[in-house]
Protein backbone atom coordinates (compact mmCIF):
# COMPACT_ATOMS: atom_id res chain seq x y z
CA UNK A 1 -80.52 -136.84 181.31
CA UNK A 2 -79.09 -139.25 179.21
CA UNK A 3 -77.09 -142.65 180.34
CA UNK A 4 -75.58 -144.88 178.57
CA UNK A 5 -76.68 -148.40 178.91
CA UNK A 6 -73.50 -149.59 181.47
CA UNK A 7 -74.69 -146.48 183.70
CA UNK A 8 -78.21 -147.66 183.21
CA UNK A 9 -77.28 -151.72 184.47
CA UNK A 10 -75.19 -150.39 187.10
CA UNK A 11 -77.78 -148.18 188.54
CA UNK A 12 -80.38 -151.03 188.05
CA UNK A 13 -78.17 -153.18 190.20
CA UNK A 14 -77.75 -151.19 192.59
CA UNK A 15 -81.51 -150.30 193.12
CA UNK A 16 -82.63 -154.19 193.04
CA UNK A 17 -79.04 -154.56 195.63
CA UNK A 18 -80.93 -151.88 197.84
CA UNK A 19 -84.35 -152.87 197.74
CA UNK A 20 -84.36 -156.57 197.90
CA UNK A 21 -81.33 -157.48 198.83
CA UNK A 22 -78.48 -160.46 197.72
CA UNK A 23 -79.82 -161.51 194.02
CA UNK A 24 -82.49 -164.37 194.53
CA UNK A 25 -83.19 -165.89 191.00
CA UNK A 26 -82.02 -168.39 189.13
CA UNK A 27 -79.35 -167.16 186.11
CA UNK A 28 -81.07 -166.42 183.12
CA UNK A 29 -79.36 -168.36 179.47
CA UNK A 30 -77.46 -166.41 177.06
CA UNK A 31 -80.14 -166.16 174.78
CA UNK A 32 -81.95 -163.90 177.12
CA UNK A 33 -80.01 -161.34 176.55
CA UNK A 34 -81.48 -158.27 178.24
CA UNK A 35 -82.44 -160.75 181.17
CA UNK A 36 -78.96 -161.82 181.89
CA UNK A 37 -77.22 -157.96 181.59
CA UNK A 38 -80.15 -157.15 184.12
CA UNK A 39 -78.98 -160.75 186.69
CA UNK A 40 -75.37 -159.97 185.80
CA UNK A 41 -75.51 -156.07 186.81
CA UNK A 42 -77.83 -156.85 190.58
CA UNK A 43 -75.46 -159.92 191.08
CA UNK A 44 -72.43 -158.07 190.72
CA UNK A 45 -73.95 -156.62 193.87
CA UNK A 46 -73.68 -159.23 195.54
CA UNK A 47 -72.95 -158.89 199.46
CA UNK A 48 -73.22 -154.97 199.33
CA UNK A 49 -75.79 -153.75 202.27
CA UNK A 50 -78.82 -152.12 201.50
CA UNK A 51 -77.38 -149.00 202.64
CA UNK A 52 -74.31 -148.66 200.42
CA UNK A 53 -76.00 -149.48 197.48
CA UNK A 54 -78.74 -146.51 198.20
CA UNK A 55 -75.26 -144.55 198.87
CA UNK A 56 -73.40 -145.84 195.64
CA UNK A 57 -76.68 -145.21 193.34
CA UNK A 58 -76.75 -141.31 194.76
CA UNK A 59 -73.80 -140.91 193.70
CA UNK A 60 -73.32 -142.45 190.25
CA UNK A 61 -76.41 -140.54 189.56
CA UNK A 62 -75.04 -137.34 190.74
CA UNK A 63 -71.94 -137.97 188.69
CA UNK A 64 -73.93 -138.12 186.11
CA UNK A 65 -76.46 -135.51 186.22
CA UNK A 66 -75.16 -133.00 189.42
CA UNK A 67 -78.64 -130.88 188.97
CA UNK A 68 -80.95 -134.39 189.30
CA UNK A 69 -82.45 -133.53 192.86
CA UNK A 70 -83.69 -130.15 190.83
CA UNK A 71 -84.68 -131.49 187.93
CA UNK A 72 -88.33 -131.79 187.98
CA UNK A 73 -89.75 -135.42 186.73
């Protein structure tokens, strides 16, 4: 499967959203760039329970790969 890199953020936020929670460090500087798309796409989160964000990552990733629970890893 390949995502672009918005679908890959958006997914990363959601899985840091639904494993730890409300995002807990300090805001990374501009220059950081990979650092801050990473802060920017879990705090976007911000507020969502655990649970919808396991429900929202399911199904981004089913919309984009429908097969993934077959697809061996």
């Amino acid at each position: 499967m390949k995502l672009r890199t918005d679908q890959k953020l958006k997914l990363y936020g959601l899985y840091k959203q639904a494993s730890l929670g409300d995002c807990n460090i300090p805001k990374p500087s501009a220059f950081k760039i990979e650092a801050r798309a990473k802060f920017e796409a879990w705090d976007a989160n911000r507020g969502m329970k655990k649970e919808d964000a396991m429900k929202e990552y399911i199904r981004l990733l089913t919309e984009a790969d429908p097969k993934w629970e077959s697809n061996p890893v």
